[in-house]
PDB file of N, CA and C in Angstrom:
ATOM      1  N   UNK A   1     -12.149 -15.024 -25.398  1.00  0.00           N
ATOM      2  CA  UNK A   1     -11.900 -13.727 -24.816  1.00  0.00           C
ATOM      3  C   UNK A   1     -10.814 -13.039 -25.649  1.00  0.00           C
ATOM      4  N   UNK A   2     -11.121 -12.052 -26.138  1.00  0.00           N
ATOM      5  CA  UNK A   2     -10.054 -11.104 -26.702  1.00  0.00           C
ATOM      6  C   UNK A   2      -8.679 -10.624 -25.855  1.00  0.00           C
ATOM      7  N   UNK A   3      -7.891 -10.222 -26.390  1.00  0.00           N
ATOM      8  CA  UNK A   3      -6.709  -9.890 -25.975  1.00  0.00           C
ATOM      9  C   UNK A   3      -6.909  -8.625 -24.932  1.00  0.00           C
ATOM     10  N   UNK A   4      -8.008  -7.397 -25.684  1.00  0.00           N
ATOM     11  CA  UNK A   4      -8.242  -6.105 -24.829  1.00  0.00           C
ATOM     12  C   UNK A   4      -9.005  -6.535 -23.309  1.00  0.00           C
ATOM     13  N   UNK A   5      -9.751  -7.183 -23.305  1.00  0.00           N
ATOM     14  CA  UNK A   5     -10.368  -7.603 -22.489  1.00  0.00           C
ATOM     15  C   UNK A   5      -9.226  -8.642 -21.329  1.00  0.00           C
ATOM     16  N   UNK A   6      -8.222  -9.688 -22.300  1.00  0.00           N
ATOM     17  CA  UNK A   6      -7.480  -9.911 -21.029  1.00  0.00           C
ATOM     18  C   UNK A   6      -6.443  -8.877 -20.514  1.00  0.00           C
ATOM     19  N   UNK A   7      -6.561  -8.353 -21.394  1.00  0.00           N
ATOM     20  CA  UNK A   7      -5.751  -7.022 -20.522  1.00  0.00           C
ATOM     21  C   UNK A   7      -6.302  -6.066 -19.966  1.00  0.00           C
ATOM     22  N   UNK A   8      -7.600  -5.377 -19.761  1.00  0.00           N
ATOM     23  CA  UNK A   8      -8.151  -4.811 -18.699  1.00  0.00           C
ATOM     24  C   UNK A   8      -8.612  -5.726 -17.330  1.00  0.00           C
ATOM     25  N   UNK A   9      -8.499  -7.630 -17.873  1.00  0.00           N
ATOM     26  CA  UNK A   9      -8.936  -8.369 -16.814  1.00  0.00           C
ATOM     27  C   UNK A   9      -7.410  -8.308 -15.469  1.00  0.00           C
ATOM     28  N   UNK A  10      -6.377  -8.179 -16.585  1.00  0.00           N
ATOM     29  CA  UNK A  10      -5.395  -8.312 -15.879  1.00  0.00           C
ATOM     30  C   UNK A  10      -4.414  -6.969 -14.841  1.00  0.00           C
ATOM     31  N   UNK A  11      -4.885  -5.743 -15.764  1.00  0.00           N
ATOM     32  CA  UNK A  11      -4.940  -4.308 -14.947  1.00  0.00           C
ATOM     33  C   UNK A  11      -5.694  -4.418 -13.723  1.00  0.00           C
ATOM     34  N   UNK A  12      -7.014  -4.895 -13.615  1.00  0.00           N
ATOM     35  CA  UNK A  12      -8.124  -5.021 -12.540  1.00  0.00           C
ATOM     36  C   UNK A  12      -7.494  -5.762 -11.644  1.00  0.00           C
ATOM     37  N   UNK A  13      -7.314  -6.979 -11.550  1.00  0.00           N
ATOM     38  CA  UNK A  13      -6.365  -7.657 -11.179  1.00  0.00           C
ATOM     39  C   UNK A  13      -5.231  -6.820 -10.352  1.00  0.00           C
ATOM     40  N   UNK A  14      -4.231  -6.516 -11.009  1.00  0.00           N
ATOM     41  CA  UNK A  14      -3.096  -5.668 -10.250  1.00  0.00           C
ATOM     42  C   UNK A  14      -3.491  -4.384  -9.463  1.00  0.00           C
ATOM     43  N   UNK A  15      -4.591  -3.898 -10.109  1.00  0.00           N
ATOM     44  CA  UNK A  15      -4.940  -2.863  -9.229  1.00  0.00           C
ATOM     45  C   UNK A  15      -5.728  -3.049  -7.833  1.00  0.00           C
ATOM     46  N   UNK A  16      -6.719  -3.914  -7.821  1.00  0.00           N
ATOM     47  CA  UNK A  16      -7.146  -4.962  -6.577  1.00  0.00           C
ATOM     48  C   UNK A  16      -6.246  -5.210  -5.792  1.00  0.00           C
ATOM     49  N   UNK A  17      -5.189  -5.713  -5.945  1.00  0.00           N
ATOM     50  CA  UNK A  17      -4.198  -6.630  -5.079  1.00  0.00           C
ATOM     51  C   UNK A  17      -2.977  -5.307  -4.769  1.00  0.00           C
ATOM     52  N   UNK A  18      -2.988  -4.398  -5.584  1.00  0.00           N
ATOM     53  CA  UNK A  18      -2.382  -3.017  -4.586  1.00  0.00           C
ATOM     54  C   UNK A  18      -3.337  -2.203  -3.498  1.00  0.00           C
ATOM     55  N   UNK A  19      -4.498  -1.890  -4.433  1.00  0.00           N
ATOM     56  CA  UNK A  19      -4.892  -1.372  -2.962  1.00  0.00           C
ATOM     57  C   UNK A  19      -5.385  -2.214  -1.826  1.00  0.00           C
ATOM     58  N   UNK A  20      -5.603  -3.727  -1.661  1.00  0.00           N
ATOM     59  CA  UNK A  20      -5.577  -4.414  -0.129  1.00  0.00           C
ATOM     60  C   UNK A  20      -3.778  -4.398   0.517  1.00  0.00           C
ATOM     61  N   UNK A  21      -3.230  -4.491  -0.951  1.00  0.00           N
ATOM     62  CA  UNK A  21      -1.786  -4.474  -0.250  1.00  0.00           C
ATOM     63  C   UNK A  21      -1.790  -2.871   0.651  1.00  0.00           C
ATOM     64  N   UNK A  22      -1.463  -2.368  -0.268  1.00  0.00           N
ATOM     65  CA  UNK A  22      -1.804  -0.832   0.768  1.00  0.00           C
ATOM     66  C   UNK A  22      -2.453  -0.437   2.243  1.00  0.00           C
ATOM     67  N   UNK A  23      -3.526  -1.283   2.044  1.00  0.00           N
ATOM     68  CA  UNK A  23      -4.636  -1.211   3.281  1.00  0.00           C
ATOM     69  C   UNK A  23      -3.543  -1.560   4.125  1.00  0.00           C
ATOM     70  N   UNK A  24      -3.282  -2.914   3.927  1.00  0.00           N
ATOM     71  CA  UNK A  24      -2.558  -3.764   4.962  1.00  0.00           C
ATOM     72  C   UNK A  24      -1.161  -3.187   5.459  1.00  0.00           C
ATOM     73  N   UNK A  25      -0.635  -2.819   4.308  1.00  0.00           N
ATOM     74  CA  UNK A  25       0.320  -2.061   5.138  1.00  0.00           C
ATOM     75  C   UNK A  25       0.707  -0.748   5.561  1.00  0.00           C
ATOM     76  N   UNK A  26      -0.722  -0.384   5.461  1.00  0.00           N
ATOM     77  CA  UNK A  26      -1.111   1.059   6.396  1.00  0.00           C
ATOM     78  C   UNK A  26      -1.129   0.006   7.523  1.00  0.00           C
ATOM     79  N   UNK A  27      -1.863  -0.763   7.839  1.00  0.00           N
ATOM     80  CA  UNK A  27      -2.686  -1.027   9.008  1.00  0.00           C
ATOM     81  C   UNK A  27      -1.112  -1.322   9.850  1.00  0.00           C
ATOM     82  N   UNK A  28      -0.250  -2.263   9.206  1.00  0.00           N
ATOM     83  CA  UNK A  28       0.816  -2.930   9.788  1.00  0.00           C
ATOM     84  C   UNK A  28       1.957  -1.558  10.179  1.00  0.00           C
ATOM     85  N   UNK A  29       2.061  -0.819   9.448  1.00  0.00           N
ATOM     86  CA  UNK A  29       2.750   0.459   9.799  1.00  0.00           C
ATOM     87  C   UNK A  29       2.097   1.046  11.405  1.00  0.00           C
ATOM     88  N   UNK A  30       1.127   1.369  11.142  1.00  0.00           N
ATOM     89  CA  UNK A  30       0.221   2.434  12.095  1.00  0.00           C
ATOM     90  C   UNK A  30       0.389   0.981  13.902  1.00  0.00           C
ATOM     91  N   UNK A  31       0.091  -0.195  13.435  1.00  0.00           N
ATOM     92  CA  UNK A  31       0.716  -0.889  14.560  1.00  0.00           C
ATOM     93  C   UNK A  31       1.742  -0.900  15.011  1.00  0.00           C
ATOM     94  N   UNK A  32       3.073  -0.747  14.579  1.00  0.00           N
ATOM     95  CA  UNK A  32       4.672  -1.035  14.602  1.00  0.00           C
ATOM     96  C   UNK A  32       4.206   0.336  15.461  1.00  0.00           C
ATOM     97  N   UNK A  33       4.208   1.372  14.863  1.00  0.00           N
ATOM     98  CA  UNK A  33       4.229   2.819  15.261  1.00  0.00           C
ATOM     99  C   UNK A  33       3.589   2.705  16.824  1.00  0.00           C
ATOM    100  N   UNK A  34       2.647   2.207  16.268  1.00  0.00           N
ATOM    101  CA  UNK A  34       2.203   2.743  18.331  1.00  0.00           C
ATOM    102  C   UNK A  34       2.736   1.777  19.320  1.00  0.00           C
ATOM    103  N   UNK A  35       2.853   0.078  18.987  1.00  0.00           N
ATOM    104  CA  UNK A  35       3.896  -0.576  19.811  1.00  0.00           C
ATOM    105  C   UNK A  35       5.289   0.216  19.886  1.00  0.00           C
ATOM    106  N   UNK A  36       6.380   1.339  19.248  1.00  0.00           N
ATOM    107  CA  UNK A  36       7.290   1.304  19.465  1.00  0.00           C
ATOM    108  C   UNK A  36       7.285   2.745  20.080  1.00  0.00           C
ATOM    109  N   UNK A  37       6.507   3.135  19.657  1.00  0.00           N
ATOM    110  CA  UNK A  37       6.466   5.057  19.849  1.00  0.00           C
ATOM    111  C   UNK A  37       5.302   5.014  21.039  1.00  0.00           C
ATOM    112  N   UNK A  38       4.129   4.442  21.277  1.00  0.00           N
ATOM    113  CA  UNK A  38       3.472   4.305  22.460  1.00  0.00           C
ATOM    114  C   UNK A  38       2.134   5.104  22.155  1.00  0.00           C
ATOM    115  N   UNK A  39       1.958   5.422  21.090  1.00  0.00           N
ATOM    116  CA  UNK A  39       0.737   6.513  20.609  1.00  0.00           C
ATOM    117  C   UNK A  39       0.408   6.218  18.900  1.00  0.00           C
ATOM    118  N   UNK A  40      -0.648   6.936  18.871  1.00  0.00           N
ATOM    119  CA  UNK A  40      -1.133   6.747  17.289  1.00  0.00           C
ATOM    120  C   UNK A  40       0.017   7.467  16.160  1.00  0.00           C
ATOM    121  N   UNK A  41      -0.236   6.941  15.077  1.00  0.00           N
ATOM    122  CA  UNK A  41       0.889   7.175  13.745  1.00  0.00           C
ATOM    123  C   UNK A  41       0.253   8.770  13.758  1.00  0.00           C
ATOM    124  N   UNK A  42       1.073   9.857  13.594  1.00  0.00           N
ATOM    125  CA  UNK A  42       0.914  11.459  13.629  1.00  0.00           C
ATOM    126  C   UNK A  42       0.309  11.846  12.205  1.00  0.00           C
ATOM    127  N   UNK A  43      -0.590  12.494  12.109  1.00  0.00           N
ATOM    128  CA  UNK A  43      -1.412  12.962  11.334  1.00  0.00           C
ATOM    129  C   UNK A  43      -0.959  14.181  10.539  1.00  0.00           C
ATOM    130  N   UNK A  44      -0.401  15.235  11.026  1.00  0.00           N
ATOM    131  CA  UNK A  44      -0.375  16.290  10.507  1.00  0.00           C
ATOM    132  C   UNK A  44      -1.243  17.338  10.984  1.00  0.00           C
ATOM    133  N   UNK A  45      -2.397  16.903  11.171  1.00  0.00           N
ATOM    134  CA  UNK A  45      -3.567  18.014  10.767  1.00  0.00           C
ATOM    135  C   UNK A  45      -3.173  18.611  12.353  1.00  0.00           C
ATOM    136  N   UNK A  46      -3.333  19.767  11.865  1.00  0.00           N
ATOM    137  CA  UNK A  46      -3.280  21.129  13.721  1.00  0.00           C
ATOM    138  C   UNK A  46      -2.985  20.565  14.936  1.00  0.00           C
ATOM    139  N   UNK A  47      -2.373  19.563  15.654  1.00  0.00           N
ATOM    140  CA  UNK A  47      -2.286  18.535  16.832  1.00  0.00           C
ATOM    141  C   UNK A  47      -1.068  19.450  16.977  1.00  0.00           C
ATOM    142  N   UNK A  48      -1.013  20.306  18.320  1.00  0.00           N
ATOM    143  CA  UNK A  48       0.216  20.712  18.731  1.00  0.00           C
ATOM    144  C   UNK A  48       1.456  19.982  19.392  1.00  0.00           C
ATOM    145  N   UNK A  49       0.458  18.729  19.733  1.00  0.00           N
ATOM    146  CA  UNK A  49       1.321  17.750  20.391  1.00  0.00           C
ATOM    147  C   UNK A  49       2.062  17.036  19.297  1.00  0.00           C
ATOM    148  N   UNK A  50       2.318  17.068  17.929  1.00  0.00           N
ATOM    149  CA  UNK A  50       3.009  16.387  17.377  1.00  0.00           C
ATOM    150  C   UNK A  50       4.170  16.800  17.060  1.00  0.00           C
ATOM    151  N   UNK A  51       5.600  16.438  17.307  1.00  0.00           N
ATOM    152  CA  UNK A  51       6.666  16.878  16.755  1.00  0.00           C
ATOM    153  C   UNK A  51       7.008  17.108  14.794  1.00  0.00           C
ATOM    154  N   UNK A  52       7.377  17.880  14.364  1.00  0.00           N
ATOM    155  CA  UNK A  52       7.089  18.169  13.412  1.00  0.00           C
ATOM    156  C   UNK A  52       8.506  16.820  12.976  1.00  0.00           C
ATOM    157  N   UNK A  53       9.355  16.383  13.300  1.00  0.00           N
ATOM    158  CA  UNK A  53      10.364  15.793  13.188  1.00  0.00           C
ATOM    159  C   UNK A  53       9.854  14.607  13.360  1.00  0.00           C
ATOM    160  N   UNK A  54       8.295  14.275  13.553  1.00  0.00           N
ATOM    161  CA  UNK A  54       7.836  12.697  14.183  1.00  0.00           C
ATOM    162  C   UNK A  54       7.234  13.024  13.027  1.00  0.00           C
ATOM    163  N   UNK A  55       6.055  14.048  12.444  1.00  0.00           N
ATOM    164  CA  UNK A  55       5.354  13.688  11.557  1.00  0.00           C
ATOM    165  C   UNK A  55       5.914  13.455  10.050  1.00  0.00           C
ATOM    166  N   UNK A  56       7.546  13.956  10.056  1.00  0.00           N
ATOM    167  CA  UNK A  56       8.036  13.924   8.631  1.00  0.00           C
ATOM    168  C   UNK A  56       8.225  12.293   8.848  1.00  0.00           C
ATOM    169  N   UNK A  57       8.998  12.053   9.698  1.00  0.00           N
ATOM    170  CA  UNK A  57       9.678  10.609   9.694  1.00  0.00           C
ATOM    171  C   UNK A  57       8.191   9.560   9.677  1.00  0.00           C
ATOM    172  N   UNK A  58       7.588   9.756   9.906  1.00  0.00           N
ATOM    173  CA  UNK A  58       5.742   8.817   9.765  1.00  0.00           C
ATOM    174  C   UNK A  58       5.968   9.380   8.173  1.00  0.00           C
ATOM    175  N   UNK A  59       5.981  10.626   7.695  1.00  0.00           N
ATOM    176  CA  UNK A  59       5.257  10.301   6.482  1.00  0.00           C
ATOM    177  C   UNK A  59       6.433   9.477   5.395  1.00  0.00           C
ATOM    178  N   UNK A  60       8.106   9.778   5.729  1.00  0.00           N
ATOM    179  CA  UNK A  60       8.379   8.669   4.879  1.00  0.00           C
ATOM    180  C   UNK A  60       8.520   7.571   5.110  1.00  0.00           C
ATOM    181  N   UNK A  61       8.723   6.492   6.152  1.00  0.00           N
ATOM    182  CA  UNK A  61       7.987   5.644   6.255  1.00  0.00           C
ATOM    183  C   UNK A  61       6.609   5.137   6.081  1.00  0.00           C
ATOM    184  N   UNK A  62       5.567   5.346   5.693  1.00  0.00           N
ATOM    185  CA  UNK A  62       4.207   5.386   5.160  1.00  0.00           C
ATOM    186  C   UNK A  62       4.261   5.832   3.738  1.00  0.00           C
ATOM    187  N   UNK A  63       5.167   6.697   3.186  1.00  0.00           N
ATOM    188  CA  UNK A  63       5.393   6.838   1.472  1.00  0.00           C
ATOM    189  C   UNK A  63       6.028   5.517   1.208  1.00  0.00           C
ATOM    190  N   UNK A  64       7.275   5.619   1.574  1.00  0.00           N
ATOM    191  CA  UNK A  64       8.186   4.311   1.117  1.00  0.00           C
ATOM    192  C   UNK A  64       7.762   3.098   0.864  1.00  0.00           C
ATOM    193  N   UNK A  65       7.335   2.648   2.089  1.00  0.00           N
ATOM    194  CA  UNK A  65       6.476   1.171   2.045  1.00  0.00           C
ATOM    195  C   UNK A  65       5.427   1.005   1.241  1.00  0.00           C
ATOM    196  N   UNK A  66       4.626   2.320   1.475  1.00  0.00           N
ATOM    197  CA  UNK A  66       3.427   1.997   0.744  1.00  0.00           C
ATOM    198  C   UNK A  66       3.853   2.151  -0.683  1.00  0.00           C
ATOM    199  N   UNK A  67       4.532   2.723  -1.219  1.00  0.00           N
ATOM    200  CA  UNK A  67       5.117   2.627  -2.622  1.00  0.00           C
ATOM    201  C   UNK A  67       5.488   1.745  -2.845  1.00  0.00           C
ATOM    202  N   UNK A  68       6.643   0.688  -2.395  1.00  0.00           N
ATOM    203  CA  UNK A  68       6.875  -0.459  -2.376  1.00  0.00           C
ATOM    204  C   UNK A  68       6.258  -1.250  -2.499  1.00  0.00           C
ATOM    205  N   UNK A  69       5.390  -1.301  -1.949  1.00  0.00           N
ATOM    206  CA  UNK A  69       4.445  -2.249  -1.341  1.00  0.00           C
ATOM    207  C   UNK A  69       3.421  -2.305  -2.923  1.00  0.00           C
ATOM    208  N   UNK A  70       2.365  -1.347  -3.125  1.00  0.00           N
ATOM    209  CA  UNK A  70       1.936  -0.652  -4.237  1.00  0.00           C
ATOM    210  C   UNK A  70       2.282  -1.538  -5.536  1.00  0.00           C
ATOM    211  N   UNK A  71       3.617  -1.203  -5.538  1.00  0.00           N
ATOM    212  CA  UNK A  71       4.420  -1.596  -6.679  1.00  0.00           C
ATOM    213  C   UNK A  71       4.598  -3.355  -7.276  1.00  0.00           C
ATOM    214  N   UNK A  72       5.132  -4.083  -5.864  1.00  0.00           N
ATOM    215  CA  UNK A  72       5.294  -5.541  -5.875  1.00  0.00           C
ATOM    216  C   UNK A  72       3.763  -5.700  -5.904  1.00  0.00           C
ATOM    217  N   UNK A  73       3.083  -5.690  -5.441  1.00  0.00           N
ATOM    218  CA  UNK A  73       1.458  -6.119  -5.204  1.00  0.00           C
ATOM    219  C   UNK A  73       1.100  -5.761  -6.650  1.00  0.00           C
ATOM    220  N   UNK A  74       0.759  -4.817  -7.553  1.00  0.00           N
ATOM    221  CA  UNK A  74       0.304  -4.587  -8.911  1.00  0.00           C
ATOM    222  C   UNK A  74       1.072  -5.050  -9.574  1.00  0.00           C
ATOM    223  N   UNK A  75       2.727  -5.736  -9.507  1.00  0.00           N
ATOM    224  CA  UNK A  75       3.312  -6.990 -10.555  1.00  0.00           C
ATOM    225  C   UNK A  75       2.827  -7.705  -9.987  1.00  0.00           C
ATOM    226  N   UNK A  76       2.684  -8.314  -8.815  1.00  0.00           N
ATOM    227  CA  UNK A  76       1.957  -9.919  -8.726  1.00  0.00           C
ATOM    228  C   UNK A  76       0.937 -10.085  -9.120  1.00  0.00           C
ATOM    229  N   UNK A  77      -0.033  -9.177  -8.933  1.00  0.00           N
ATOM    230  CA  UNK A  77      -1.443  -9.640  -8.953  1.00  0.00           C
ATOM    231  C   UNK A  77      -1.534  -9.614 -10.723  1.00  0.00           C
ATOM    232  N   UNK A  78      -1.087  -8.763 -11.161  1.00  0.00           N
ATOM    233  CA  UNK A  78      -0.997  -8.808 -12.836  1.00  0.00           C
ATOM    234  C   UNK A  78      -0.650 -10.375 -13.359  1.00  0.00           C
ATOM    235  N   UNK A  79       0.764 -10.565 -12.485  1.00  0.00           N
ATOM    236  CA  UNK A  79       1.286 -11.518 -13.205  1.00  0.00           C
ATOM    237  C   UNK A  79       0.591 -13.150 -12.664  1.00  0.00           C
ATOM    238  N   UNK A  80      -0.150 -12.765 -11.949  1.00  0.00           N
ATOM    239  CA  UNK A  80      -1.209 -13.740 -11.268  1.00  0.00           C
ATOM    240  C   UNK A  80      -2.066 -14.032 -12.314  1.00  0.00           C
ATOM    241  N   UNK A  81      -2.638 -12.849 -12.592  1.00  0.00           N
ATOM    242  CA  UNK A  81      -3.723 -13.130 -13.366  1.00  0.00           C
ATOM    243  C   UNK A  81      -3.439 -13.596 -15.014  1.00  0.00           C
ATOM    244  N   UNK A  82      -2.307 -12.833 -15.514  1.00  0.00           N
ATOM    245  CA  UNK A  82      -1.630 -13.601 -16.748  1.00  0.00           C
ATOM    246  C   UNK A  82      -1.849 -15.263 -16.708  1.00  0.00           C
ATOM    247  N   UNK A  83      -1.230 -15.771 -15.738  1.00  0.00           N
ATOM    248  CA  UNK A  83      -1.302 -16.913 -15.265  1.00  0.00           C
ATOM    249  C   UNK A  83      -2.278 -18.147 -15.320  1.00  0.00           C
ATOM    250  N   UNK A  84      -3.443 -17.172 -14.822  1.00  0.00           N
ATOM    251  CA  UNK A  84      -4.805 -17.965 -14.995  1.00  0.00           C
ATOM    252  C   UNK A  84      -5.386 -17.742 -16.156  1.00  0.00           C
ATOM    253  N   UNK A  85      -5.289 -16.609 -16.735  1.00  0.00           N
ATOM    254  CA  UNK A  85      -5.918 -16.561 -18.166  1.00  0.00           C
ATOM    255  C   UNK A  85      -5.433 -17.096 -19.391  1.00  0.00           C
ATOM    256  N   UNK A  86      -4.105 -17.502 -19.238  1.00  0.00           N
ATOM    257  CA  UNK A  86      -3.316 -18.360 -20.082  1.00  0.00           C
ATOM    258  C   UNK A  86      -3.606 -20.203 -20.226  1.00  0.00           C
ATOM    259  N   UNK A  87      -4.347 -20.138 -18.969  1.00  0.00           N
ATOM    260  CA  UNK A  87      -4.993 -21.457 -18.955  1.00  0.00           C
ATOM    261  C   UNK A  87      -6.094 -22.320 -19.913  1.00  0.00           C
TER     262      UNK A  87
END
């Protein structure tokens, strides 16, 4: 296997393992949120019932993490896959 090839094997790789990371911690966010707040994570879209002060604070919590999150997940899974292809 060529070098270009382990390195698009290993991009694929990191990019896989961010977006389930992501999924998951949408999913784990949007739970915390309605166990603590008692209702669904606020959307934005036209809902008069949403405080505009609830939907900022949802969206940086849901940026942050998921950036975070994003970030560690596409070094691991990269450096995962380095790992095995070095084998």
């Amino acid at each position: 296997m060529n070098d270009r090839t382990q390195e698009l094997l290993v991009k694929g790789a990191g990019t896989v393992t961010a977006l389930a990371a992501a999924w998951l911690v949408q999913r784990a966010i949007s739970a915390v949120w309605k166990a603590v707040r008692g209702h669904d994570l606020p959307t934005g879209k036209d809902d008069a019932d949403e405080a505009v002060g609830e939907v900022v604070a949802a969206a940086v919590v849901t940026g942050a993490l998921g950036a975070l999150v994003r970030v560690l997940a596409t070094r691991g899974g990269a450096k995962a896959a380095r790992r095995i292809l070095a084998r």
